[in-house]
Protein backbone atom coordinates (compact mmCIF):
# COMPACT_ATOMS: atom_id res chain seq x y z
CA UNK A 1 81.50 55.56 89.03
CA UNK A 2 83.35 58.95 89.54
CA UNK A 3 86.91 59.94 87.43
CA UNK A 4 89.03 63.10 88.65
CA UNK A 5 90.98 64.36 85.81
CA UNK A 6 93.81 66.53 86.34
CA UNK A 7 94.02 68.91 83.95
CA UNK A 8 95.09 72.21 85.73
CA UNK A 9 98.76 73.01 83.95
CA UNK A 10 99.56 74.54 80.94
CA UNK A 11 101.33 72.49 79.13
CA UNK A 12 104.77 74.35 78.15
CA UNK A 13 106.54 71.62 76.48
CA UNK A 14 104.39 71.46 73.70
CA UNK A 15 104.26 75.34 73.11
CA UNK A 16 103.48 77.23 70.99
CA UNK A 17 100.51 74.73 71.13
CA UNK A 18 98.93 75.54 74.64
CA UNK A 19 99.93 79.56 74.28
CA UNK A 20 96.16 80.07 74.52
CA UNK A 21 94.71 77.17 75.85
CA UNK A 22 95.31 74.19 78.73
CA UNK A 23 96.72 71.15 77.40
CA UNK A 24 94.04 68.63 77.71
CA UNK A 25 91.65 71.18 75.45
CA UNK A 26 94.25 70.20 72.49
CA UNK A 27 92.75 68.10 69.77
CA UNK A 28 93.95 64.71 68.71
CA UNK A 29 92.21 64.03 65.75
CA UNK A 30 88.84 65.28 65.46
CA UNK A 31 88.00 66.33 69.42
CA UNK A 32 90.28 66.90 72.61
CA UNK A 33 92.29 64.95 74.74
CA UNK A 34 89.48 65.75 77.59
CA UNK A 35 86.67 64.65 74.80
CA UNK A 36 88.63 61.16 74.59
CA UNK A 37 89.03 60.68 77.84
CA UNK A 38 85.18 61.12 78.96
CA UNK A 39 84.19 58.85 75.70
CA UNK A 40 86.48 56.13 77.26
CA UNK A 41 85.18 56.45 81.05
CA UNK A 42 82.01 56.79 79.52
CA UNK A 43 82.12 53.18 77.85
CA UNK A 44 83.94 52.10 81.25
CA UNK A 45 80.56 52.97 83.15
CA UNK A 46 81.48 55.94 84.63
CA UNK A 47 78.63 58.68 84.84
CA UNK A 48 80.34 61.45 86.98
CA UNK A 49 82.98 63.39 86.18
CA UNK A 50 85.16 66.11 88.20
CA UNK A 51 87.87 68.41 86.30
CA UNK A 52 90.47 70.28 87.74
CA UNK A 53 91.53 73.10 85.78
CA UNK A 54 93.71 76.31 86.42
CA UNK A 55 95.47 77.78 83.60
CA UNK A 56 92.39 79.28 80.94
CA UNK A 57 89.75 77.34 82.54
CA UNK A 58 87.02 78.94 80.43
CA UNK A 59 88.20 76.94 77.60
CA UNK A 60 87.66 73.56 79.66
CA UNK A 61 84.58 74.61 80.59
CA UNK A 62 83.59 75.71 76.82
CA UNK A 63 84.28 71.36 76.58
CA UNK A 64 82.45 69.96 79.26
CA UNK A 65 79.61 72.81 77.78
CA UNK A 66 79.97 70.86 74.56
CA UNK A 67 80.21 67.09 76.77
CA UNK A 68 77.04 68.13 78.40
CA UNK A 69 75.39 67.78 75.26
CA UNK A 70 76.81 64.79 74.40
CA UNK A 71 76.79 62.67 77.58
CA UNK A 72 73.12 64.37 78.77
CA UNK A 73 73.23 61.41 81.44
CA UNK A 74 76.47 62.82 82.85
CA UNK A 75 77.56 64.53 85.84
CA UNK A 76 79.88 67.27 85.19
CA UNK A 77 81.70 69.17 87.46
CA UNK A 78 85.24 71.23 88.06
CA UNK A 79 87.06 72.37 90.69
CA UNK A 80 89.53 75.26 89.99
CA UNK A 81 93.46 75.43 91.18
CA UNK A 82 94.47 79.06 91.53
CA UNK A 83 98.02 77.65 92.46
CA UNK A 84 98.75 76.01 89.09
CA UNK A 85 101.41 78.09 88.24
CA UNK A 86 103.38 77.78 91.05
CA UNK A 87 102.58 74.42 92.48
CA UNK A 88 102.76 70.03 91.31
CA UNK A 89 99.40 68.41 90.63
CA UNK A 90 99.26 66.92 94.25
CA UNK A 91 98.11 70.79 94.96
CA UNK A 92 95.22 69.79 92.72
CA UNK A 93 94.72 66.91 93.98
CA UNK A 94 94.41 68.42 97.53
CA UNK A 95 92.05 70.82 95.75
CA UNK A 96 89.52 68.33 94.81
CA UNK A 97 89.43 66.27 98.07
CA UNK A 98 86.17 67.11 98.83
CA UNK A 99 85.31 65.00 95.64
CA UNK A 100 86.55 62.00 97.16
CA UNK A 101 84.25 60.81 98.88
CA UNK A 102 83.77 57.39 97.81
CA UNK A 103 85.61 54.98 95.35
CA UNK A 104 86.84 56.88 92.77
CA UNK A 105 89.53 56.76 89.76
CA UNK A 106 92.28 59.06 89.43
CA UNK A 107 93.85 60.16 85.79
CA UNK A 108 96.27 62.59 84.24
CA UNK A 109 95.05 65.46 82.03
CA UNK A 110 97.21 64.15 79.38
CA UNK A 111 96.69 60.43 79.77
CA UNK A 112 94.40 59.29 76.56
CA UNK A 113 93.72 55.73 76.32
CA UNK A 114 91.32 52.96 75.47
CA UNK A 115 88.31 52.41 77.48
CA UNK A 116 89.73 48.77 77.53
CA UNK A 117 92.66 50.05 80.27
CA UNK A 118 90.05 51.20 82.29
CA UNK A 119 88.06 48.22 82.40
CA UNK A 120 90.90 46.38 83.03
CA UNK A 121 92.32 48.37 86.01
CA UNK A 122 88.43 48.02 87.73
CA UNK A 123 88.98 43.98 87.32
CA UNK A 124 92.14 44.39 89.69
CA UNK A 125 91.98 42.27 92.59
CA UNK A 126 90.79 44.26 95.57
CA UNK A 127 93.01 46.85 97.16
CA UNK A 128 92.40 50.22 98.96
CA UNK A 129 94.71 52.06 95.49
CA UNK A 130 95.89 50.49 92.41
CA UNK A 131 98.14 52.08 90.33
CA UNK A 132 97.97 50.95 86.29
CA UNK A 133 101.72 50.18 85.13
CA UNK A 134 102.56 49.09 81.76
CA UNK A 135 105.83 47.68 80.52
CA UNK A 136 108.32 48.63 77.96
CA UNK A 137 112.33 47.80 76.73
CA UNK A 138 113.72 50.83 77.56
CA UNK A 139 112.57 53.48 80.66
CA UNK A 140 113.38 57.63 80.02
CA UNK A 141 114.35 59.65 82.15
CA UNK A 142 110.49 61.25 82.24
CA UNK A 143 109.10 57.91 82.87
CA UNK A 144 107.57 57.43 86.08
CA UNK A 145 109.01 54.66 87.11
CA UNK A 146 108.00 51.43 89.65
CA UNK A 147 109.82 49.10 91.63
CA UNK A 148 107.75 46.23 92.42
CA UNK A 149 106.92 42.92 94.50
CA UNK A 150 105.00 40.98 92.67
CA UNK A 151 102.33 43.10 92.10
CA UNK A 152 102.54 45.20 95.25
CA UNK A 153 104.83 48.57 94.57
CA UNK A 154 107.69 49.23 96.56
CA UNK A 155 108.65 53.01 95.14
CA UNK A 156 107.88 55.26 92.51
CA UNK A 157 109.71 57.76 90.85
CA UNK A 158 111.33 59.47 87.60
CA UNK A 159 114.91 59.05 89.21
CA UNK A 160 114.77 55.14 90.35
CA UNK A 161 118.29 53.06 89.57
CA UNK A 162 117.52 51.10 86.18
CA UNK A 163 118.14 47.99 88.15
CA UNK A 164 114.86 48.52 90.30
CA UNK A 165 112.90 49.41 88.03
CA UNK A 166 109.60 46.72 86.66
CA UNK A 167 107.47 49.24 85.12
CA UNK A 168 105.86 52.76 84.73
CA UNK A 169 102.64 54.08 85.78
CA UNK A 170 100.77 55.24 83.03
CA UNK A 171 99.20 58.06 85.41
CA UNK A 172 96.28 56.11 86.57
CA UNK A 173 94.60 54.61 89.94
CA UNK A 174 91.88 53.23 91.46
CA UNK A 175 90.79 54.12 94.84
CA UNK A 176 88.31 52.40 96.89
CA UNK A 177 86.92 51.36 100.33
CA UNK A 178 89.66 53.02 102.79
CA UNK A 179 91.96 54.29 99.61
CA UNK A 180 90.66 57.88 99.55
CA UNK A 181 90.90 58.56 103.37
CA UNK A 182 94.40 57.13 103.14
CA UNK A 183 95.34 58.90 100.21
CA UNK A 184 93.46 62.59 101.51
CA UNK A 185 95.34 62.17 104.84
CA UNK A 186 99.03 61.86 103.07
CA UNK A 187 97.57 64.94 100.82
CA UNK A 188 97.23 67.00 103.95
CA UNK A 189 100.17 65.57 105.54
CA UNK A 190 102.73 66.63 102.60
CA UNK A 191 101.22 69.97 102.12
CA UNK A 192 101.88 70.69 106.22
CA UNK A 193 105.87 69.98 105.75
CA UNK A 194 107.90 72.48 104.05
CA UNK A 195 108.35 72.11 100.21
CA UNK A 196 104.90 70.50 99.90
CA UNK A 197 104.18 72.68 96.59
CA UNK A 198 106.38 71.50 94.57
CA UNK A 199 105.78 67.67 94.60
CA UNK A 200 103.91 64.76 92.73
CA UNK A 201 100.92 63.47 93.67
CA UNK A 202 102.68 60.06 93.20
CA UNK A 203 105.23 60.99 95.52
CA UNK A 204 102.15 60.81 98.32
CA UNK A 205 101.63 57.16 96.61
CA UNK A 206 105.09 56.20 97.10
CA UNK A 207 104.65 57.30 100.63
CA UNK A 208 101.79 55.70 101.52
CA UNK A 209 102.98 52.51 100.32
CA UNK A 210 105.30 52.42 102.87
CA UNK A 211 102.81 52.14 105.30
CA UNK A 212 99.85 50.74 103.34
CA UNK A 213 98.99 47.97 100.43
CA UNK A 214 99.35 49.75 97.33
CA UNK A 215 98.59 47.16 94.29
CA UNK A 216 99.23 47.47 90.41
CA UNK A 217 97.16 46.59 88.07
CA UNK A 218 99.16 45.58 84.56
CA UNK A 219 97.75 47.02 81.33
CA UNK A 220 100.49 45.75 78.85
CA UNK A 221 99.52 45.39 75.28
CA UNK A 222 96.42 47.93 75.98
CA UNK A 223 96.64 51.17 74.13
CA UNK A 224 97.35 54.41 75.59
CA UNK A 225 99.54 57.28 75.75
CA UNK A 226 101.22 60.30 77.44
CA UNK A 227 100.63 63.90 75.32
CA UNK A 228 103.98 65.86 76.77
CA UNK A 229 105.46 66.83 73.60
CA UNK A 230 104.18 67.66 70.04
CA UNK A 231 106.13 64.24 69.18
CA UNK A 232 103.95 62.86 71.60
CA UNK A 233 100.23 64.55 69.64
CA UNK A 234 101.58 62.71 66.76
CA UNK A 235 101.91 59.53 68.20
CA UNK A 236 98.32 59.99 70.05
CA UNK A 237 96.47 61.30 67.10
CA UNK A 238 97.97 58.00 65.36
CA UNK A 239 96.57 56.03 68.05
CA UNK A 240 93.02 57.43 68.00
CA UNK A 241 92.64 57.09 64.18
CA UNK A 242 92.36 53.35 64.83
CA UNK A 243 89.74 53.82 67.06
């Protein structure tokens, strides 16, 4: 099993924290946001891992140095993105198509969570992507919101009308059989048309579920969390001290 963490950006909002170092290098408790992530793929059955990084790479690849030594078994690899300053992550995704070459899961940099939402977004019924969505009261305006059919999504975005919205996405999916073709092809078709930089990579999911069977996979009551703000660190280092 092969995970392709995004981890290129800095991380501004939670400056002065990542003035000297990417985000996902940050430590929530006793090791990084990176080091939970590969313990949790690790207990999911994942052996391969591929990092895109951009802004002071050297100190993810100090990490995966250190991960090496833990997880001897592992494959680890990274792919850099010179354009992180100036472009969205679907630039990095675009950067590490070459790495998606067979079924494959897709996470934020600064998604931690519990090996358990893994595991339960690889029992999904079988679709070519799945996207994990989880559920809450009240939707921000930073969540990345989901309209839904059932289980199939309709659109995705930060800006969707409150009265379409069913979930968020947590900043996770599963690709398989024809998902990474489908989802490399809408890569390289958004970067051809003008203003390609400066968009989501879940913009290109939104996209190609108008064309395509996009399912979600729902991870309610599973623990996990977005890092975007130092409220955010405090909430996640909360989070791993039950673990």
């Amino acid at each position: 099993m092969h995970a392709i963490i995004l981890g290129a950006g800095q991380g501004k909002r939670l400056l002065p924290l990542t003035s000297d170092r990417p985000k996902n290098t940050i430590k929530l408790g006793h090791q990084s946001m990176l080091a939970w992530q590969v313990g949790a793929f690790v207990k999911a059955g994942f052996d391969r891992f591929t990092i895109v990084t951009g802004f002071m790479a050297n100190h993810v690849e100090d990490e995966l140095d250190r991960l090496r030594c833990v997880y001897p078994k592992c494959e680890f690899g990274t792919v850099f993105n010179p354009f992180y300053s100036v472009a969205d992550n679907l630039v990095s995704c675009w950067i590490a198509r070459e790495q998606m070459d067979r079924r494959f899961v897709l996470v934020n940099g600064d998604t931690v969570f519990h090996h358990s939402v893994l595991e339960k977004l690889l029992s999904s019924k079988n679709a070519p992507i799945t996207l994990a969505v989880d559920r809450k009261d009240v939707y921000d305006e930073d969540d990345m919101k989901v309209h839904l059919d059932g289980t199939r999504l309709v659109e995705i975005g930060k800006d969707l009308p409150a009265d379409r919205v069913n979930a968020e996405s947590i900043g996770m999916l599963y690709f398989r059989d024809e998902g990474p073709a489908i989802f490399k092809g809408m890569l390289e078709k958004i970067l051809a048309a003008d203003g390609g930089l400066g968009i989501w990579y879940l913009s290109a999911i939104g996209a190609i579920a108008q064309r395509y069977e996009v399912q979600t996979q729902l991870i309610q009551n599973l623990e996990w969390c977005e890092v975007d703000f130092p409220k955010d660190r405090l909430q996640g280092e909360d989070m791993v001290g039950r673990w």
